[in-house]
C-alpha atoms as a PDB file:
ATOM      1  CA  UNK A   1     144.631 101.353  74.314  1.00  0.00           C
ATOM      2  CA  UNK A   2     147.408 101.934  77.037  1.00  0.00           C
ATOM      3  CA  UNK A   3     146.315 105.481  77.030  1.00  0.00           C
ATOM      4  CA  UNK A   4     142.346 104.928  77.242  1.00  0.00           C
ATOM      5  CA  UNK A   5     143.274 103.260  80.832  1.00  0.00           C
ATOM      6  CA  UNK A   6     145.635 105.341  81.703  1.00  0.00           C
ATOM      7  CA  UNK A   7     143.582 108.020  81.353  1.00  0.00           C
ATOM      8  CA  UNK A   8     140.712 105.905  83.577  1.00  0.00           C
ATOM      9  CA  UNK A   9     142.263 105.322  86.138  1.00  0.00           C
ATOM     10  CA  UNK A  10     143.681 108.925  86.698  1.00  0.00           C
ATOM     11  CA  UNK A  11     140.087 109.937  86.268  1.00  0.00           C
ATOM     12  CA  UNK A  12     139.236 107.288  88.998  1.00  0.00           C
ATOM     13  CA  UNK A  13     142.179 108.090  91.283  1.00  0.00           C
ATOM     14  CA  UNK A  14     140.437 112.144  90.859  1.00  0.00           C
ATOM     15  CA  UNK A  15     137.178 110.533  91.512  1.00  0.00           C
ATOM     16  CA  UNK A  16     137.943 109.066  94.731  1.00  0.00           C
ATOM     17  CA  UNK A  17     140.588 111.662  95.847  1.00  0.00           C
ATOM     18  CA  UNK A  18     137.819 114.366  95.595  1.00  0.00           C
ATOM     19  CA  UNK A  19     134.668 112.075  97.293  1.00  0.00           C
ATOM     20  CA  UNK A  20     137.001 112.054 100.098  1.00  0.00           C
ATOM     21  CA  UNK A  21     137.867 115.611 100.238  1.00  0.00           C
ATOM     22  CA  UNK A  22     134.195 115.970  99.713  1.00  0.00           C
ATOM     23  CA  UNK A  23     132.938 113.924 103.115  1.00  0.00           C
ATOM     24  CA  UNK A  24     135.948 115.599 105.004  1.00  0.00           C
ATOM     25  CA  UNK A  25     135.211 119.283 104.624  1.00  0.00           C
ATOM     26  CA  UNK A  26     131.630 119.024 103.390  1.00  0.00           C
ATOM     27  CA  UNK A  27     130.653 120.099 106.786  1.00  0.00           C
ATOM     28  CA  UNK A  28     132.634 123.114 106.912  1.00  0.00           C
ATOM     29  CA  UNK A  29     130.716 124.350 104.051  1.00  0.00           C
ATOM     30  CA  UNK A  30     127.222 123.313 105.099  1.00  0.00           C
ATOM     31  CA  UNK A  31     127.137 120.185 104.017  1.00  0.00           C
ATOM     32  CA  UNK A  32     125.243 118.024 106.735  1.00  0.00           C
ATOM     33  CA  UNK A  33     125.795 114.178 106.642  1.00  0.00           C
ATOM     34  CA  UNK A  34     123.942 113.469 110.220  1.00  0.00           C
ATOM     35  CA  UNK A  35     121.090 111.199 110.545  1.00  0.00           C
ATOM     36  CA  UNK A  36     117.615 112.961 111.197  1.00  0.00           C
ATOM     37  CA  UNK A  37     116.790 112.059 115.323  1.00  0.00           C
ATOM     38  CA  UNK A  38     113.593 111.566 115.909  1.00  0.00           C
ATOM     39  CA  UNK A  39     112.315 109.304 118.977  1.00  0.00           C
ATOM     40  CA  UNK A  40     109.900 106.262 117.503  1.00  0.00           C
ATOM     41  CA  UNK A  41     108.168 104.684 120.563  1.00  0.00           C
ATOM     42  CA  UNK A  42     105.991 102.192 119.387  1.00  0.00           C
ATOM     43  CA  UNK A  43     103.883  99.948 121.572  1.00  0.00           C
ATOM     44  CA  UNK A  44     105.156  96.070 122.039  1.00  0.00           C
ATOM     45  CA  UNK A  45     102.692  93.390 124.118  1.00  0.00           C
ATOM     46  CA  UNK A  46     104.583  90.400 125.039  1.00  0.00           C
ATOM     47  CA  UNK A  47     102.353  87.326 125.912  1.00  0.00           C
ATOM     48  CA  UNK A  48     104.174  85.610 128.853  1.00  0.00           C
ATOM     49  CA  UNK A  49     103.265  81.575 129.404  1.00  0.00           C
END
């Protein structure tokens, strides 16, 4: 049993190790993580009293 979560949790260690590596030099390699910019202008009537 020992070994089963051993085993887990170097999986998850790999897991997280290589997400990381993954958002750090994802954009080297044409990975894009930018929001799409586009201008919304929507119309807004305000009733003043």
């Amino acid at each position: 049993m020992g070994k089963l979560v051993r085993a887990l949790a170097i999986l998850l260690l790999l897991a997280i190790i290589g997400l990381v590596a993954y958002a750090y030099f994802g954009p080297f390699f044409g990975a894009d993580f930018s929001a799409p910019q586009t201008e919304i202008r929507i119309p807004v009537e305000l009733n003043g009293s």
